[in-house]
C-alpha atoms as a PDB file:
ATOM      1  CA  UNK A   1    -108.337  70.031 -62.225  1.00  0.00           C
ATOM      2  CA  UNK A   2    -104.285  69.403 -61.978  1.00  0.00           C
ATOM      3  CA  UNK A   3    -101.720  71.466 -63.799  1.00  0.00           C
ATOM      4  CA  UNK A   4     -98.517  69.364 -64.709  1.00  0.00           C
ATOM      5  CA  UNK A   5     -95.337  70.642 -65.894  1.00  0.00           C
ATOM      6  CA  UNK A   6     -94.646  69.444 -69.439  1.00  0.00           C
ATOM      7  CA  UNK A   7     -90.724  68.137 -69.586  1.00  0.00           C
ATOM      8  CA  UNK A   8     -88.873  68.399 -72.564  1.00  0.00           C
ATOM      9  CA  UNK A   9     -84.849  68.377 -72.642  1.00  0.00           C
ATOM     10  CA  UNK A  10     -84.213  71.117 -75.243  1.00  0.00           C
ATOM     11  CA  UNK A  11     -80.534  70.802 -75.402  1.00  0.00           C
ATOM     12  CA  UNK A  12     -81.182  66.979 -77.030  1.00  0.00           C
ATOM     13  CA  UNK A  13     -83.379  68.389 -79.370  1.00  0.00           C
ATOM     14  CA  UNK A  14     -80.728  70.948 -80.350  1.00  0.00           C
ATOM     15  CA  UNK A  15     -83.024  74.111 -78.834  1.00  0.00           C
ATOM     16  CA  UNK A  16     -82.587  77.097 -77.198  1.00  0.00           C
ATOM     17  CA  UNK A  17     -84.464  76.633 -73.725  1.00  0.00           C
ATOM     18  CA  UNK A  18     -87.568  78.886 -74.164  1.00  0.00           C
ATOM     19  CA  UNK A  19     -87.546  80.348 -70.234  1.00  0.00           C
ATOM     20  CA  UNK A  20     -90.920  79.175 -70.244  1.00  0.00           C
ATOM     21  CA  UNK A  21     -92.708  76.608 -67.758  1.00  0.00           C
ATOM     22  CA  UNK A  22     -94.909  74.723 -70.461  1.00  0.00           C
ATOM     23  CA  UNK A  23     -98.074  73.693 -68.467  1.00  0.00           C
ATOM     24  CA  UNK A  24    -101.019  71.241 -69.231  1.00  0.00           C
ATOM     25  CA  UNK A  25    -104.257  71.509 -67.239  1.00  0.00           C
ATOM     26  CA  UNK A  26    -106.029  68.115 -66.723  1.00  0.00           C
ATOM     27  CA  UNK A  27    -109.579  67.978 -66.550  1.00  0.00           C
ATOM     28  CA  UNK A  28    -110.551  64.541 -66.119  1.00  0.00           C
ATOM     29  CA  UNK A  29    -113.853  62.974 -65.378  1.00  0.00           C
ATOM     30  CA  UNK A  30    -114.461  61.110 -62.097  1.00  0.00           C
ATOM     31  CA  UNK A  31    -115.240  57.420 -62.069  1.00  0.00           C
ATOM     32  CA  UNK A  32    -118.178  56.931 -60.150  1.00  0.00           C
ATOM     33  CA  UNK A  33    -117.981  53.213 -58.205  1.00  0.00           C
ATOM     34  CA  UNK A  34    -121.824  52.876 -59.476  1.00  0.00           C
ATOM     35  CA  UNK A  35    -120.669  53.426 -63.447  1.00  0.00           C
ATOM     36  CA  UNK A  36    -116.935  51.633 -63.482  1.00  0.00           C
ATOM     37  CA  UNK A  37    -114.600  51.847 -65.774  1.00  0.00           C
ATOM     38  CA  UNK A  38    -115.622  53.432 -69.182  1.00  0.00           C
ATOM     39  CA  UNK A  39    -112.218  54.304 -70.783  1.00  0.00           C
ATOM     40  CA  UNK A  40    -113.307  57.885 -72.857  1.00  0.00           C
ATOM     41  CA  UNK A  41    -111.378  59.943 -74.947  1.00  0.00           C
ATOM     42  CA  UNK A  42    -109.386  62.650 -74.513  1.00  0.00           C
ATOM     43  CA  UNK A  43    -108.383  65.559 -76.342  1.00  0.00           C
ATOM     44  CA  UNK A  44    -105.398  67.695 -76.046  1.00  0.00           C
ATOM     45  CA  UNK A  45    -106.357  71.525 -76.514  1.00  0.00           C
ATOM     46  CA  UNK A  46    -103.550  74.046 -78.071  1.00  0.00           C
ATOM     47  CA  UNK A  47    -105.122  78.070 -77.559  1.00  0.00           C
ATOM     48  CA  UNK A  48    -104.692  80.348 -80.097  1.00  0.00           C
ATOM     49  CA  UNK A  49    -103.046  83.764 -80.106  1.00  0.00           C
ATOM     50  CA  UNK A  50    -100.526  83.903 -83.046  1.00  0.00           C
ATOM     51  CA  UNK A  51     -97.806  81.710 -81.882  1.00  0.00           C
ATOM     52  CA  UNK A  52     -97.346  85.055 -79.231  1.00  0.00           C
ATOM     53  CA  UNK A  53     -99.229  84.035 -76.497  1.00  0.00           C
ATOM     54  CA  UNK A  54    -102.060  81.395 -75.617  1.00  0.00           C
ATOM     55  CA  UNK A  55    -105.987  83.005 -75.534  1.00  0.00           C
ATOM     56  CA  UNK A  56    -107.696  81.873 -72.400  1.00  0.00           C
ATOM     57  CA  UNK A  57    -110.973  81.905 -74.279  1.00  0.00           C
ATOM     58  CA  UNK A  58    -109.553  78.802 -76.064  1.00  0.00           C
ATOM     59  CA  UNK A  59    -108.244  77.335 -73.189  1.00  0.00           C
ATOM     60  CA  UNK A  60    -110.325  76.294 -70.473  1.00  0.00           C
ATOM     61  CA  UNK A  61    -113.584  77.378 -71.307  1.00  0.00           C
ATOM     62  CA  UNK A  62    -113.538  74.279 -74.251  1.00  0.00           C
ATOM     63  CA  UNK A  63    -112.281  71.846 -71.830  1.00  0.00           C
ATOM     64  CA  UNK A  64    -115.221  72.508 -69.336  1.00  0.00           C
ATOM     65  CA  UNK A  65    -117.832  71.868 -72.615  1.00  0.00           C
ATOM     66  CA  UNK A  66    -115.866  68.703 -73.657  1.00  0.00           C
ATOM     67  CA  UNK A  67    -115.510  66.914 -70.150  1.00  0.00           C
ATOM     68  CA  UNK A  68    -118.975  67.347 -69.745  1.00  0.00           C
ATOM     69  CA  UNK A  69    -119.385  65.838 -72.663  1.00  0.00           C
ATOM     70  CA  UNK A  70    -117.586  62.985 -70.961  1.00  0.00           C
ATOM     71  CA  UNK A  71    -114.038  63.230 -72.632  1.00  0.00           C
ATOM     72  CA  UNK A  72    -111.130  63.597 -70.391  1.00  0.00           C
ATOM     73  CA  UNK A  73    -110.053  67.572 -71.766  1.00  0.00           C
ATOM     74  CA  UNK A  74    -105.779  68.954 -71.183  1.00  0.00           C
ATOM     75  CA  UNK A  75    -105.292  72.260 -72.141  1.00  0.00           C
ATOM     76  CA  UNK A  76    -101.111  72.747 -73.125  1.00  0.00           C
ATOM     77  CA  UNK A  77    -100.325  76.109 -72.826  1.00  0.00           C
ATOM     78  CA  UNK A  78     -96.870  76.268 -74.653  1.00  0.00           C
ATOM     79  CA  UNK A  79     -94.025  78.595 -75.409  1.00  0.00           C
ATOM     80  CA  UNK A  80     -94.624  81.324 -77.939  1.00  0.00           C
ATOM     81  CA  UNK A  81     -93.115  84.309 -78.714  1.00  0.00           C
ATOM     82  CA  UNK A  82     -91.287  83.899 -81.536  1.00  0.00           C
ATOM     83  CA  UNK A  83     -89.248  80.309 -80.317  1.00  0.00           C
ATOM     84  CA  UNK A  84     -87.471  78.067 -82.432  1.00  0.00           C
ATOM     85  CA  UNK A  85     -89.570  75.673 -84.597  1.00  0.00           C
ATOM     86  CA  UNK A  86     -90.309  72.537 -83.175  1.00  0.00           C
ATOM     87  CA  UNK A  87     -90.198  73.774 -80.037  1.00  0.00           C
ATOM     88  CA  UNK A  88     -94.385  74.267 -79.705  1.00  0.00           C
ATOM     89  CA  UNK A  89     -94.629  70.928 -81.231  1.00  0.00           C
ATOM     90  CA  UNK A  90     -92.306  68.918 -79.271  1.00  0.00           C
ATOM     91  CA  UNK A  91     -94.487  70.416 -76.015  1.00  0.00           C
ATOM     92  CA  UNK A  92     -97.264  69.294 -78.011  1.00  0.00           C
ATOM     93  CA  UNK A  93     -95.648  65.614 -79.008  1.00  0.00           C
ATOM     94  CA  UNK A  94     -94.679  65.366 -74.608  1.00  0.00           C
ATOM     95  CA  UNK A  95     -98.514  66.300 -73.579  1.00  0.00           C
ATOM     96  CA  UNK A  96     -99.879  63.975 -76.367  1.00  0.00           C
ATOM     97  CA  UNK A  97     -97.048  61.348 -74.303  1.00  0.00           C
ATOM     98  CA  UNK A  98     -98.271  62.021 -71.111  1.00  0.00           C
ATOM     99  CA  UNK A  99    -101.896  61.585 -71.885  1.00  0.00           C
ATOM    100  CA  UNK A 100    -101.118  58.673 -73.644  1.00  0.00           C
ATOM    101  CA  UNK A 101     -98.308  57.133 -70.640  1.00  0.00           C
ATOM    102  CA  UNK A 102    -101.243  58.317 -68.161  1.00  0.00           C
ATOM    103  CA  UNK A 103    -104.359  56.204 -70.358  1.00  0.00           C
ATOM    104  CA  UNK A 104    -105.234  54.187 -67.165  1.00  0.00           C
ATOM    105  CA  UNK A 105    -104.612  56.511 -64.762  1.00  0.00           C
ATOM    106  CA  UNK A 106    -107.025  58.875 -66.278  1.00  0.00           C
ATOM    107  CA  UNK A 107    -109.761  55.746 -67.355  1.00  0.00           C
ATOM    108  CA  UNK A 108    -108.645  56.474 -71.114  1.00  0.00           C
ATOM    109  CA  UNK A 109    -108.550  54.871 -74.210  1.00  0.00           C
ATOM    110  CA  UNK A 110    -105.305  55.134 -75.517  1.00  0.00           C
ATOM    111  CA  UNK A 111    -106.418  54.767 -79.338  1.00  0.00           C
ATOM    112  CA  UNK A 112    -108.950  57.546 -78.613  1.00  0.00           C
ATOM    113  CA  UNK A 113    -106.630  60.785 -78.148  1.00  0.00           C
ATOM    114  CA  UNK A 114    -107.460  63.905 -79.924  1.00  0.00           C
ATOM    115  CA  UNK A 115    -105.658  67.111 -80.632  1.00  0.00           C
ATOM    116  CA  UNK A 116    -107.384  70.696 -81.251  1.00  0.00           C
ATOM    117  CA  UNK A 117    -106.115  73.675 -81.973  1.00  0.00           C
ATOM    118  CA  UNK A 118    -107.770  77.583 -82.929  1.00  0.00           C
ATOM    119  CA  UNK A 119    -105.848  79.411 -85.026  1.00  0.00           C
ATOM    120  CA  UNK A 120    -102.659  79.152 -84.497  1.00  0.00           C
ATOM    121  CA  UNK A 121    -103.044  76.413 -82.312  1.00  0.00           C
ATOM    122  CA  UNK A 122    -104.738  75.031 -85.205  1.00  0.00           C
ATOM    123  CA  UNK A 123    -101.514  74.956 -86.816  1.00  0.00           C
ATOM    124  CA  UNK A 124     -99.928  73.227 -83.836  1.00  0.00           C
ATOM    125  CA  UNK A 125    -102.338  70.525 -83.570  1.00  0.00           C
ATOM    126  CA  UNK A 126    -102.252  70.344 -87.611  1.00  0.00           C
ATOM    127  CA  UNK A 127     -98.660  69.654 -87.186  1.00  0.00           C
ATOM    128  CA  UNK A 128     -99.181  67.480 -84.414  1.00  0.00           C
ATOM    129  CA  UNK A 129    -100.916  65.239 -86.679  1.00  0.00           C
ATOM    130  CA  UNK A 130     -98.931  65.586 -89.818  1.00  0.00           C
ATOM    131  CA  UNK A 131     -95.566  65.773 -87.876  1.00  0.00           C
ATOM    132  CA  UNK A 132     -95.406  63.053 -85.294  1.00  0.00           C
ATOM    133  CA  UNK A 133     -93.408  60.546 -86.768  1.00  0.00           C
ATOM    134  CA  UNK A 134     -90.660  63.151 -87.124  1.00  0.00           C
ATOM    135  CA  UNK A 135     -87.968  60.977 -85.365  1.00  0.00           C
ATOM    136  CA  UNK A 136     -86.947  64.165 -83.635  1.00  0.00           C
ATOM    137  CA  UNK A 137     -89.852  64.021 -81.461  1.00  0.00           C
ATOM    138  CA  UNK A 138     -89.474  60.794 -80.571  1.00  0.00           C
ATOM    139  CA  UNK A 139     -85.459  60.420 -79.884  1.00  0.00           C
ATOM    140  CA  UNK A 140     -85.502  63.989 -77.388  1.00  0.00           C
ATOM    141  CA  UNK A 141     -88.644  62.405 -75.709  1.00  0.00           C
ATOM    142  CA  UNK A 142     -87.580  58.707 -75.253  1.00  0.00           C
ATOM    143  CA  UNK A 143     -90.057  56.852 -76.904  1.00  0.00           C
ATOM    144  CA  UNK A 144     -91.167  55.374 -80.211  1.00  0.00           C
ATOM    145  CA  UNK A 145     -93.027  57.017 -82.681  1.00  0.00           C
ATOM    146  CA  UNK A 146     -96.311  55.522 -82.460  1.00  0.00           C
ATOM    147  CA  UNK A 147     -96.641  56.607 -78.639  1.00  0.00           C
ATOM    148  CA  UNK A 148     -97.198  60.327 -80.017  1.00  0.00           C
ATOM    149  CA  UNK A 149     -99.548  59.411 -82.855  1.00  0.00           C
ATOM    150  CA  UNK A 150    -102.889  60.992 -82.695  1.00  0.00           C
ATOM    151  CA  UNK A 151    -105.989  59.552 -83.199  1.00  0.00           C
ATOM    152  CA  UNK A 152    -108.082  62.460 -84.675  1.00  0.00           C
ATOM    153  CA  UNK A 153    -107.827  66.007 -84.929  1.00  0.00           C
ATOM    154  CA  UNK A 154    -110.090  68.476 -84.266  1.00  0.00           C
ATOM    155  CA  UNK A 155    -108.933  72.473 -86.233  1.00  0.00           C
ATOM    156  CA  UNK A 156    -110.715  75.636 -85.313  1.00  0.00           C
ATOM    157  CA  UNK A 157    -110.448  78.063 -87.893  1.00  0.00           C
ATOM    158  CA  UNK A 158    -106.943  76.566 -88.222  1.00  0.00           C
ATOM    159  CA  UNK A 159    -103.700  78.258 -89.807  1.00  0.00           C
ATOM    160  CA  UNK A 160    -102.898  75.728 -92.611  1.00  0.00           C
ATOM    161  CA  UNK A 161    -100.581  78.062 -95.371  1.00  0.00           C
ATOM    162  CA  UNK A 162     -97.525  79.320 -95.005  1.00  0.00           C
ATOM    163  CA  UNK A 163     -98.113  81.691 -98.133  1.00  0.00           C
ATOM    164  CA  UNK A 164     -97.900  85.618 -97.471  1.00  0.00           C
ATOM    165  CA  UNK A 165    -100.991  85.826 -99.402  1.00  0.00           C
ATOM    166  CA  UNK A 166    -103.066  83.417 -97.378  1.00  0.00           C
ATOM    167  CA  UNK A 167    -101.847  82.733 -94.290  1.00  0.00           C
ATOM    168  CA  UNK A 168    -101.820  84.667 -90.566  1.00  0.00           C
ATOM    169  CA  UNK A 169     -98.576  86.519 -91.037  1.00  0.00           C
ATOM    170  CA  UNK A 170     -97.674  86.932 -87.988  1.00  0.00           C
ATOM    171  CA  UNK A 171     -97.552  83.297 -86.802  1.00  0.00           C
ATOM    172  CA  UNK A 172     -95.808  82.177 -89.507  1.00  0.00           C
ATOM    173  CA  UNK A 173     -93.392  84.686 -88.685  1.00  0.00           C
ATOM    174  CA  UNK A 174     -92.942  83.577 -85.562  1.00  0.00           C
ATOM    175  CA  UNK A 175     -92.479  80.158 -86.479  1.00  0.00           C
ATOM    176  CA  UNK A 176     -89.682  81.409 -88.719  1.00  0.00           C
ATOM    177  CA  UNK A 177     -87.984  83.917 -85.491  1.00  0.00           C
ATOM    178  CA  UNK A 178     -88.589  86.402 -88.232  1.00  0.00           C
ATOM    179  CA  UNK A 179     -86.165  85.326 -90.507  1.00  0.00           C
ATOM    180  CA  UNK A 180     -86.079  84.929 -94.150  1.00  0.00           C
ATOM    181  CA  UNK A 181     -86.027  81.134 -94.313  1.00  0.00           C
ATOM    182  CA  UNK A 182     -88.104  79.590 -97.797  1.00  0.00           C
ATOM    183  CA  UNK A 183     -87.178  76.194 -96.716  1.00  0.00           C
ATOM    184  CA  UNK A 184     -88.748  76.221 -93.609  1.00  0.00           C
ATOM    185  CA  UNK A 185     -91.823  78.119 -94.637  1.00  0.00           C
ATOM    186  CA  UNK A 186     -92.071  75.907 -97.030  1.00  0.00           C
ATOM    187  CA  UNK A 187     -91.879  72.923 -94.690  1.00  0.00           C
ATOM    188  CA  UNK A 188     -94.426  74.565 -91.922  1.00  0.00           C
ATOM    189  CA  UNK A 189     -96.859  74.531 -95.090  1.00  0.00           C
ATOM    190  CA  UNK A 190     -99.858  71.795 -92.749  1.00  0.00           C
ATOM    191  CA  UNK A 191    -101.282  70.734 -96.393  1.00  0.00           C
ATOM    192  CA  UNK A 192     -98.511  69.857 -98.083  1.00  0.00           C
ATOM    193  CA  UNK A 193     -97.401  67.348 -95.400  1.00  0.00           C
ATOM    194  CA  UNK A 194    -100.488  65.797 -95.317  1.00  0.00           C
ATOM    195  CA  UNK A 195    -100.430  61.747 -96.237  1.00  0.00           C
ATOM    196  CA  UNK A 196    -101.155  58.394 -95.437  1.00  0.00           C
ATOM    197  CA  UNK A 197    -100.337  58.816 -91.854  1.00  0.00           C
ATOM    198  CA  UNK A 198    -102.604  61.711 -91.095  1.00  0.00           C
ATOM    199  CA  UNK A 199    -105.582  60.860 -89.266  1.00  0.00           C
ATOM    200  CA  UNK A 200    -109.013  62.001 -89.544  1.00  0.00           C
ATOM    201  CA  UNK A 201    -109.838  65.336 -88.807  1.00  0.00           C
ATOM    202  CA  UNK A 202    -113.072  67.729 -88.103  1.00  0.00           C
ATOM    203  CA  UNK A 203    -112.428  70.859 -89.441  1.00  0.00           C
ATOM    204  CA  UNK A 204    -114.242  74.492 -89.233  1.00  0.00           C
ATOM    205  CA  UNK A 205    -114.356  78.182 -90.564  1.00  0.00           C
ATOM    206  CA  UNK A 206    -115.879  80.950 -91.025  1.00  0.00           C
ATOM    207  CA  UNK A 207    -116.283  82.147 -95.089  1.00  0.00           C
ATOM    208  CA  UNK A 208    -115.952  85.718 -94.147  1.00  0.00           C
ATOM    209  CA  UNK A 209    -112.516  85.294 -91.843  1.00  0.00           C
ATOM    210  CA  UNK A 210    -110.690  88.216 -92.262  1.00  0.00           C
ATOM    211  CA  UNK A 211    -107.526  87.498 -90.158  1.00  0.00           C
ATOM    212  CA  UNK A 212    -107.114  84.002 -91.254  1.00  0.00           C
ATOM    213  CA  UNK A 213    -108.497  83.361 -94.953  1.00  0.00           C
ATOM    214  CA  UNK A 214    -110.784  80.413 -95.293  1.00  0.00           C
ATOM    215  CA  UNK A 215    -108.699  79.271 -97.767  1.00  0.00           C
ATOM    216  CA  UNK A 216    -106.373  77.840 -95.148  1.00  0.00           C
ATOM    217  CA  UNK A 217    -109.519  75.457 -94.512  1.00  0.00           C
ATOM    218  CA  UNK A 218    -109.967  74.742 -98.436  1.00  0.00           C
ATOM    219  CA  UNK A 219    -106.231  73.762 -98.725  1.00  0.00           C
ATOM    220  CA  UNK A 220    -106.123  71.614 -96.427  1.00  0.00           C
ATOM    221  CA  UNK A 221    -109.648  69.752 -96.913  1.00  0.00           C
ATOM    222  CA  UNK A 222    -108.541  69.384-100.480  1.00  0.00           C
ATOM    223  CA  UNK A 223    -105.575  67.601 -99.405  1.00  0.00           C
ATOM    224  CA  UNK A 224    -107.156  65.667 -97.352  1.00  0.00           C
ATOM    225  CA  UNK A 225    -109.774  64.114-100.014  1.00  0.00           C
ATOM    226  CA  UNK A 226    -106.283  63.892-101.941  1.00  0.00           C
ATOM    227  CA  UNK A 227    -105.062  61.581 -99.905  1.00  0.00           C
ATOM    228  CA  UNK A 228    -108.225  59.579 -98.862  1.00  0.00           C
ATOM    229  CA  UNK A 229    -108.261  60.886 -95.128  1.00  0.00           C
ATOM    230  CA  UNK A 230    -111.618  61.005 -93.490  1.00  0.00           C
ATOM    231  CA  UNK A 231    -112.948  64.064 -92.480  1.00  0.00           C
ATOM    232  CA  UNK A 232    -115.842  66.379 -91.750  1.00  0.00           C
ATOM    233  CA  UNK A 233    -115.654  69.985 -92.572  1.00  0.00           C
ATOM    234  CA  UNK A 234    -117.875  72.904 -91.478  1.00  0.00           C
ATOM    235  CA  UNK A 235    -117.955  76.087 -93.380  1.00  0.00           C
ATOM    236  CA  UNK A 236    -120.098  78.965 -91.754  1.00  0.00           C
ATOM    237  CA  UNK A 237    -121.105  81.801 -93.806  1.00  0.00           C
ATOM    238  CA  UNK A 238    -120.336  84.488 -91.047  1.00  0.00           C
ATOM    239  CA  UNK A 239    -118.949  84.625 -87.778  1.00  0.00           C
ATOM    240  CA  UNK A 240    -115.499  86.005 -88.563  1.00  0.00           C
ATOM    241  CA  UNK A 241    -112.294  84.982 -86.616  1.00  0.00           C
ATOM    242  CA  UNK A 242    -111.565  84.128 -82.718  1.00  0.00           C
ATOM    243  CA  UNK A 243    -115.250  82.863 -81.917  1.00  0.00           C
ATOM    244  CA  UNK A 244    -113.866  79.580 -80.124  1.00  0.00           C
ATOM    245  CA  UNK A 245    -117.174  78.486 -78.498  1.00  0.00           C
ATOM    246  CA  UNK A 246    -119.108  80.825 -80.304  1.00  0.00           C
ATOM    247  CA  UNK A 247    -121.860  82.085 -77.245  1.00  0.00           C
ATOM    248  CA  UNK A 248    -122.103  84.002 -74.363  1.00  0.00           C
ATOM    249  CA  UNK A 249    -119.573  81.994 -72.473  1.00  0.00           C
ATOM    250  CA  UNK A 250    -116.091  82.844 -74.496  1.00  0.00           C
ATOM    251  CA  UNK A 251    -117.712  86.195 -76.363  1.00  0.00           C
ATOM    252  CA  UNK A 252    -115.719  89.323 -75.850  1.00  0.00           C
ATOM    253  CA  UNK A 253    -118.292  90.945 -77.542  1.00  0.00           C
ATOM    254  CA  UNK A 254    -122.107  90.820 -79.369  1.00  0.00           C
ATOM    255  CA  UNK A 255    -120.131  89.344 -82.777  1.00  0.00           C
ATOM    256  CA  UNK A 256    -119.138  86.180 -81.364  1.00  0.00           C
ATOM    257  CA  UNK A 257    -122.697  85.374 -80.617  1.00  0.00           C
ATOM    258  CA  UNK A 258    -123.280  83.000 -83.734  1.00  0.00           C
ATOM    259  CA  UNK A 259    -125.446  80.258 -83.178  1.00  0.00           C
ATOM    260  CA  UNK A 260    -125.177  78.772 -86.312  1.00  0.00           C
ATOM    261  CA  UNK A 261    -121.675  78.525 -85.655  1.00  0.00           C
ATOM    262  CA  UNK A 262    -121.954  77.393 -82.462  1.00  0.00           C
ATOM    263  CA  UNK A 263    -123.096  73.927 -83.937  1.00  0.00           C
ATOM    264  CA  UNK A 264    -119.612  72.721 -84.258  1.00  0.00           C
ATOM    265  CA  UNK A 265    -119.450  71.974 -80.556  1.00  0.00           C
ATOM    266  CA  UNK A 266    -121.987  69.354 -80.841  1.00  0.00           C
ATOM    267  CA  UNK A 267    -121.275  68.407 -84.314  1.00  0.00           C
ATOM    268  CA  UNK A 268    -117.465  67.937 -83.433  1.00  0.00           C
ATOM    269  CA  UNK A 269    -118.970  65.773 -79.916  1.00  0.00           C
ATOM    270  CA  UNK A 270    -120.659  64.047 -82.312  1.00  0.00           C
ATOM    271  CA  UNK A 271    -117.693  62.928 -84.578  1.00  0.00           C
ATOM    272  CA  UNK A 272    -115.318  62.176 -81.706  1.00  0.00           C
ATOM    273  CA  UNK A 273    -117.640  59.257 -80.603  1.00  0.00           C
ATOM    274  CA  UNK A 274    -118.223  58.219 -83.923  1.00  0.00           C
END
């Protein structure tokens, strides 16, 4: 495993510099002389934690059970705490680049790069896949759009809404510094910018989520069959929020034990090679 700095030039992108070192932690598959070249996927991983600070039980722990699944696995730990929107996204949009500049480096297929998020790095990877052709992205990093398009994306009991009512306030609130802004939180809204250019997505939830409503999953399935994306959606009747792996190796504590759950890890394995 490697840990690369991820570069972004703030200043172009009109940003405050965020005092923090993004990071992305590579976990890439040897290639074995006796096998050869088999150019896998890959799938950038955004932690949760509110948009305050990035859970390592959403971190590494997933990319271990995805590269041995055989997919090349980078885990972005970004800013947080309460910076300037896009600046989580434009670390997102230069680690999706990297992957993507580093395909044969790394034995990848470039048309077969991922993004997941939990939670609130559900949102980020949501927005990831909604947002890249923002020409924002593209003009601070150098390159053109379709270099930071995603291929899939995977959510994890993903903050969609932007609503009071049904969102995670706090990491909308973070998103917005705090401020009273409608526009934006309007704008940061994943299912409304869903559209033609949003690619297919596995999605998953838990119907009795009490920090981040299911509805956020609901939303944004429904715009997806709106606009004719495919997608495969998982809706567990109990389980609750935070599970990420969902057994013994990311639990924190008896609840997040739920095998039923826990079938999205193969079911989502499953998909991605589809």
């Amino acid at each position: 495993m490697e840990i690369v700095d991820i570069k972004v030039d703030y200043a172009k992108a009109g940003l405050e510099d965020p005092n923090y070192q993004p990071t992305l932690s590579c976990f890439v598959p040897k290639v074995y002389e006796e096998t050869g070249s088999r150019k896998r996927g890959a799938v950038v991983i955004c932690p949760g934690g509110g948009y305050d600070w990035c859970s390592e039980r959403e971190a590494d722990p997933v990319a271990y059970r995805f590269l041995g699944a055989g997919f090349a696995a980078f885990v972005l730990r970004y800013s947080c705490c309460g910076k300037k929107f896009p600046t989580d996204l434009l670390e997102c949009a230069a680690a999706v680049k990297y992957v993507r500049d580093n395909a044969d480096n790394f034995d990848i297929d470039p048309d077969k790069i991922f993004v997941m998020g939990f939670s609130a790095g559900g949102h980020l990877a949501a927005s990831m896949a909604n947002l890249w052709n923002m020409p924002l992205l593209a003009e601070t990093l150098g390159c053109d759009s379709e270099t930071l398009r995603v291929n899939g994306s995977v959510l994890c009991y993903p903050v969609i809404l932007s609503d009071p009512k049904l969102t995670h306030e706090g990491s909308i609130a973070n998103l917005l510094q705090h401020k009273d802004d409608p526009e934006l939180r309007e704008f940061l809204s994943m299912d409304k910018r869903v559209g033609e250019h949003t690619p297919r997505t596995f999605i998953w939830h838990c119907a009795d989520d009490g920090c981040v409503p299911v509805e956020n999953t609901l939303y944004y399935t429904t715009a997806l069959s709106a606009n004719k994306i495919p997608f495969e959606a998982h809706i567990y009747p109990s389980g609750g929020h935070g599970l990420s792996l969902c057994d013994d190796t990311t639990a924190t504590w008896e609840g997040h034990n739920q095998p039923k759950a826990a079938e999205w890890v193969q079911d989502c394995i499953d998909w991605m090679k589809s």
